[in-house]
N, C-alpha and C. Protein backbone atom coordinates (compact mmCIF):
# COMPACT_ATOMS: atom_id res chain seq x y z
N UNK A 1 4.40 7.30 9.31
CA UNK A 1 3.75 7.63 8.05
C UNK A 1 2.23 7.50 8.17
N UNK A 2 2.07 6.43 8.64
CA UNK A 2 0.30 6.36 8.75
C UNK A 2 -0.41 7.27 9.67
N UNK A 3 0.19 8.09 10.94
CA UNK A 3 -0.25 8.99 11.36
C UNK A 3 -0.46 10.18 10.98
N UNK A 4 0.98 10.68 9.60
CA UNK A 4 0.82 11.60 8.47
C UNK A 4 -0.44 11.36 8.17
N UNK A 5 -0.30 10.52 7.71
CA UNK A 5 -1.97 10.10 6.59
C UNK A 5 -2.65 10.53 7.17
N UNK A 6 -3.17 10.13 8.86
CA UNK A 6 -4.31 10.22 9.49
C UNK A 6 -4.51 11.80 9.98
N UNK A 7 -3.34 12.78 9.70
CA UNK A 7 -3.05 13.66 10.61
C UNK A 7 -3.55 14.97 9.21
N UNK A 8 -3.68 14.44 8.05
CA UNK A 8 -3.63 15.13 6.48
C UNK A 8 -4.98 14.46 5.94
N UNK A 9 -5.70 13.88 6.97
CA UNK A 9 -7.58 13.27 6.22
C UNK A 9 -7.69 14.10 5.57
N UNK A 10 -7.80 15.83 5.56
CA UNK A 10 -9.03 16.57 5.13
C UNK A 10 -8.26 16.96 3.61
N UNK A 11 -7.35 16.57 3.22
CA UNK A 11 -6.95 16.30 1.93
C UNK A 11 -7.40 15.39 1.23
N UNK A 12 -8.09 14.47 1.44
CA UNK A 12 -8.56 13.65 1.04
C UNK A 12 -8.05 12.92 -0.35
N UNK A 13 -6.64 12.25 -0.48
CA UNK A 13 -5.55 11.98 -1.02
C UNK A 13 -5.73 10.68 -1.24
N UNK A 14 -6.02 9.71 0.13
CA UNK A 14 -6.17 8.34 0.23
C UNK A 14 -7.00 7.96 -0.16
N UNK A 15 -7.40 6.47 -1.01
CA UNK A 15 -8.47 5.98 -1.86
C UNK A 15 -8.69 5.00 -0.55
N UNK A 16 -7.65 4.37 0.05
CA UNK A 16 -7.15 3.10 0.89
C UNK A 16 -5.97 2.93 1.59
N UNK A 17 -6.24 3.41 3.26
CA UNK A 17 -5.18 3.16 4.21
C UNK A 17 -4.97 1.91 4.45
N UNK A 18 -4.27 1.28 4.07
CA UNK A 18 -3.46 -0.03 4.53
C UNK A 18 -2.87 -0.62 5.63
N UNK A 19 -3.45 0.00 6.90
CA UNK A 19 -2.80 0.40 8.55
C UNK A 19 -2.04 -0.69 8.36
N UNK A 20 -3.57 -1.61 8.79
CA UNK A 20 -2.80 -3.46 9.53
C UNK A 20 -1.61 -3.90 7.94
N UNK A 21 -1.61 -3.58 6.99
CA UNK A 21 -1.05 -4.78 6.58
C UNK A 21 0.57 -3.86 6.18
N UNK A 22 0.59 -2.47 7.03
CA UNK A 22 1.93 -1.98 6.76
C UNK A 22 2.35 -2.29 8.13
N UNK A 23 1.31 -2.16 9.16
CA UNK A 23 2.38 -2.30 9.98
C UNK A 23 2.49 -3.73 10.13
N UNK A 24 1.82 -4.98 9.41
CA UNK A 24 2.88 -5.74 9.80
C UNK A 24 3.77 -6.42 9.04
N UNK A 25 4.06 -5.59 7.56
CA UNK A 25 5.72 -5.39 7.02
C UNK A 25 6.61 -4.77 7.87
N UNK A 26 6.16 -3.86 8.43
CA UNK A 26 7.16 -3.10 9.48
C UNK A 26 7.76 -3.60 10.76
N UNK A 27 6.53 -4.88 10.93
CA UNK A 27 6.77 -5.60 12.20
C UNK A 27 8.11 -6.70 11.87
N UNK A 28 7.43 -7.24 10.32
CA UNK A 28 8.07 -7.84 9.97
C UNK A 28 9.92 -8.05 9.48
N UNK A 29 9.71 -6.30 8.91
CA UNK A 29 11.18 -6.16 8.53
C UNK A 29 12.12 -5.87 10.30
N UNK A 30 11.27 -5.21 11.22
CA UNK A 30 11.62 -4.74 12.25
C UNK A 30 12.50 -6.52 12.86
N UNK A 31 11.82 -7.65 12.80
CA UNK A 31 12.32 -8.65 13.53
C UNK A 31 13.47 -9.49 12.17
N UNK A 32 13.71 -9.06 10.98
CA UNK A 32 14.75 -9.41 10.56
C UNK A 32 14.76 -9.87 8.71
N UNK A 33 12.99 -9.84 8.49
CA UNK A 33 12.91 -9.75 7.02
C UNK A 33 13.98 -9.48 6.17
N UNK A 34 14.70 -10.35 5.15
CA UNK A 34 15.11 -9.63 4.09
C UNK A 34 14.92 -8.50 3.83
N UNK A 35 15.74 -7.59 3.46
CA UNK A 35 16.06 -5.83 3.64
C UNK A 35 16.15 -5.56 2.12
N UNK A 36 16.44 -4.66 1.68
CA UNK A 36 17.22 -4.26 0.25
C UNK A 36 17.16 -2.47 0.28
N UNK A 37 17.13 -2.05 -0.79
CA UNK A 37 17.57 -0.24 -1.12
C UNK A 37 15.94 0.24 -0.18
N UNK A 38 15.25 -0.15 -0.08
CA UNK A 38 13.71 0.15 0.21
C UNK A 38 13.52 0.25 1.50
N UNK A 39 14.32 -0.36 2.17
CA UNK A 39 13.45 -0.76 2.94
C UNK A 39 13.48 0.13 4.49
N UNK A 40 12.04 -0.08 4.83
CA UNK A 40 10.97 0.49 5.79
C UNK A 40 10.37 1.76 5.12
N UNK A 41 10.79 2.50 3.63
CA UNK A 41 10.26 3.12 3.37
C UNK A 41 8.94 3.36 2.57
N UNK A 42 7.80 4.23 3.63
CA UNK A 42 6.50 4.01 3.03
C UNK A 42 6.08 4.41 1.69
N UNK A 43 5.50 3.89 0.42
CA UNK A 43 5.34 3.69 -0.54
C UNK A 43 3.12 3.65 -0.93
N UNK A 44 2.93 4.49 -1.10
CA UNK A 44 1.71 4.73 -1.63
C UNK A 44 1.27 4.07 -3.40
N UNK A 45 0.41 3.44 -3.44
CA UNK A 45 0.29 3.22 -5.01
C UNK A 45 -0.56 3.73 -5.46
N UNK A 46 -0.78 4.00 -6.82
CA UNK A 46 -2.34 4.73 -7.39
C UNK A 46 -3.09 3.62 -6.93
N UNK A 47 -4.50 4.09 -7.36
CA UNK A 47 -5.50 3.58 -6.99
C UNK A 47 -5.97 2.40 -8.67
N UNK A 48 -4.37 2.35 -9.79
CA UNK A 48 -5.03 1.48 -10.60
C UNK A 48 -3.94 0.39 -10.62
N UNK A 49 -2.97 0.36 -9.60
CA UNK A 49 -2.05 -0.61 -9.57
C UNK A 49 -2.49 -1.59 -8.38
N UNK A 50 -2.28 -2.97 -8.32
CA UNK A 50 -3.18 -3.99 -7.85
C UNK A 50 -2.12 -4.33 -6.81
N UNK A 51 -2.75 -4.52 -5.34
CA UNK A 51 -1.80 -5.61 -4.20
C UNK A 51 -2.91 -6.05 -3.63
N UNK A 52 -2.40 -7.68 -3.47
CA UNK A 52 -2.97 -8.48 -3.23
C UNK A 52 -3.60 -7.64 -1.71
N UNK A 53 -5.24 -8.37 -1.43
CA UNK A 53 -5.96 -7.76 -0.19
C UNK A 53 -6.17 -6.59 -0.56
N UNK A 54 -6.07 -5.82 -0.78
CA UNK A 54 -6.42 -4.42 -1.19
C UNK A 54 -7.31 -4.02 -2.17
N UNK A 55 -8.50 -3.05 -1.99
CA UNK A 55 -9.67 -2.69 -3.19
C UNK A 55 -8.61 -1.69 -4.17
N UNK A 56 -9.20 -1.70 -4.75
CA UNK A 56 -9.00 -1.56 -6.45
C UNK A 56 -9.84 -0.69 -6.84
N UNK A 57 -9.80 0.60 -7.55
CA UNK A 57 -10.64 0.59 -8.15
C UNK A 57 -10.74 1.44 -9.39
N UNK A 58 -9.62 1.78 -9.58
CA UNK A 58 -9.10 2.88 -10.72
C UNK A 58 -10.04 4.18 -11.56
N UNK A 59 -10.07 5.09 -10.39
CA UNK A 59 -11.42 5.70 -10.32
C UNK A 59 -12.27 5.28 -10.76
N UNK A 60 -12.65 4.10 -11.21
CA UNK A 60 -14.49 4.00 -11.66
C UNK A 60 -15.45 3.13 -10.86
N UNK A 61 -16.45 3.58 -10.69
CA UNK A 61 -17.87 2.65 -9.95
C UNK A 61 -17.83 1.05 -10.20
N UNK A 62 -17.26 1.22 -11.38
CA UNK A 62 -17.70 -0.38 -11.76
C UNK A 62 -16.62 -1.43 -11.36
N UNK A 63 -15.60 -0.99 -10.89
CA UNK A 63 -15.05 -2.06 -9.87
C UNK A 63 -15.01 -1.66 -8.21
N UNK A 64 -15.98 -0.89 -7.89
CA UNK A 64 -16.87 -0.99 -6.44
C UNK A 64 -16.56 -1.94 -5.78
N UNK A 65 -15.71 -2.19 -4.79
CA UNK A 65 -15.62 -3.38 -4.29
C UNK A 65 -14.62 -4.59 -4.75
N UNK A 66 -13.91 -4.32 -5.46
CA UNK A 66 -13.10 -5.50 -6.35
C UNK A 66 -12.10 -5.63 -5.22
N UNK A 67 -11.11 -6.36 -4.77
CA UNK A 67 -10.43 -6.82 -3.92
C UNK A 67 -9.64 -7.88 -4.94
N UNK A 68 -8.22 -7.00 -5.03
CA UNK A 68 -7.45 -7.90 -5.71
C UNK A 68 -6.84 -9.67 -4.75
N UNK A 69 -6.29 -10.54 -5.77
CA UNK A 69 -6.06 -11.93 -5.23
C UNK A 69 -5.01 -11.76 -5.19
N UNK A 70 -4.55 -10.50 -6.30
CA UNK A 70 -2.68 -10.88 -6.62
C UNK A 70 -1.99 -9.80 -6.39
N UNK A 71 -0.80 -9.86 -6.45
CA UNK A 71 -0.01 -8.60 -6.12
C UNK A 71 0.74 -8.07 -7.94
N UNK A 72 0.65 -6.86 -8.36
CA UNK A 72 1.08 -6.63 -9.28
C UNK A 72 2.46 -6.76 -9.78
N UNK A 73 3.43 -6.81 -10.20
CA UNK A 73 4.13 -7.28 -10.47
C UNK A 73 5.42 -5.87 -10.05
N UNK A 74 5.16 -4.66 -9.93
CA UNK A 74 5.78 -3.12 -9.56
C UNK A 74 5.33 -3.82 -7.58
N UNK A 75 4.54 -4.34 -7.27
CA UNK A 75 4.07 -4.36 -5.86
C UNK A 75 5.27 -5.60 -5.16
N UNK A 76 5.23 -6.53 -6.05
CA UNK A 76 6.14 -7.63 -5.49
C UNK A 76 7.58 -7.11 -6.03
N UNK A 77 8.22 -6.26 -6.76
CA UNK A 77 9.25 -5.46 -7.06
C UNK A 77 9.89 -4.75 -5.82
N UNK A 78 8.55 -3.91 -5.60
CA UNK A 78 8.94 -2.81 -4.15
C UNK A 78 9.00 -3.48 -3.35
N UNK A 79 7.99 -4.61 -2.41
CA UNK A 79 8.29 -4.86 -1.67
C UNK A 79 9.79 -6.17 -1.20
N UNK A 80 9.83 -6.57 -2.50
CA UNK A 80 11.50 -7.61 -2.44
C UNK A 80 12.41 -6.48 -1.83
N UNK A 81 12.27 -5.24 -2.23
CA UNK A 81 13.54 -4.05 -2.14
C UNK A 81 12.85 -3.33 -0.48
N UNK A 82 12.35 -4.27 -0.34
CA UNK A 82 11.88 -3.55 1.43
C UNK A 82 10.89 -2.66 1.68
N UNK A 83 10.10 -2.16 0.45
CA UNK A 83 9.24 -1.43 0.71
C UNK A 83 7.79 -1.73 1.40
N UNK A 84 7.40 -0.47 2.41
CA UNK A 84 5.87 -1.08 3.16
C UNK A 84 5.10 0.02 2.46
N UNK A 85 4.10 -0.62 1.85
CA UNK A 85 2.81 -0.47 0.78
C UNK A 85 2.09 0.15 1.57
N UNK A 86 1.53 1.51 2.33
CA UNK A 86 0.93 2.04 3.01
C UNK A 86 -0.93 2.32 2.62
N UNK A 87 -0.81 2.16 1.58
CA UNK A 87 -2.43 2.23 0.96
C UNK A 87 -2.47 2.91 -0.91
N UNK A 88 -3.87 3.15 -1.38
CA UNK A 88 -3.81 3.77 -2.47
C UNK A 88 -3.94 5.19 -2.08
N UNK A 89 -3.49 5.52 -3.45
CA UNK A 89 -4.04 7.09 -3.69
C UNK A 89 -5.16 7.18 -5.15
N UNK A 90 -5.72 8.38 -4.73
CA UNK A 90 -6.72 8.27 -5.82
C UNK A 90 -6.44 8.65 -7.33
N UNK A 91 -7.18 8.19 -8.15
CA UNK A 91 -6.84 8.69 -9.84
C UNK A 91 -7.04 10.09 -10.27
């Protein structure tokens, strides 16, 4: 999936590729993580739903830089059900 992404730049779709921290859910589910209906499948969020480490910014300037602490509550949902959070998409 992340090579999709990288392979589809000039669409310019992605707000925020998430490389390192999908692949290491992937590493993770790969060596025996709790599984559920989700899982290993890559999952994009808008750009106004919050996971922890990840900028934020719900199209506007004025959260430039914001870097959420927490994971939204749809983010810790998907990923219990196995899903890897691949980055945002834009608003």
């Amino acid at each position: 999936a992340l090579q999709r992404i990288a392979d589809r730049g000039d669409l310019n779709a992605f707000q925020h590729v998430a490389a390192d921290r999908a692949q290491a859910r992937a590493d993770a589910l790969d060596a025996g993580a709790p599984a559920g209906v989700l899982t290993g499948r890559p999952i994009a969020l808008k750009d106004n739903i919050v996971a922890r480490g990840l900028p934020v910014s719900a199209g506007s300037r004025i959260l430039d830089g914001y870097v959420s602490p927490f994971d939204a509550t749809v983010v810790e949902r998907l990923e219990a059900a196995g899903a890897v959070i691949v980055g945002t998409t834009r608003c």
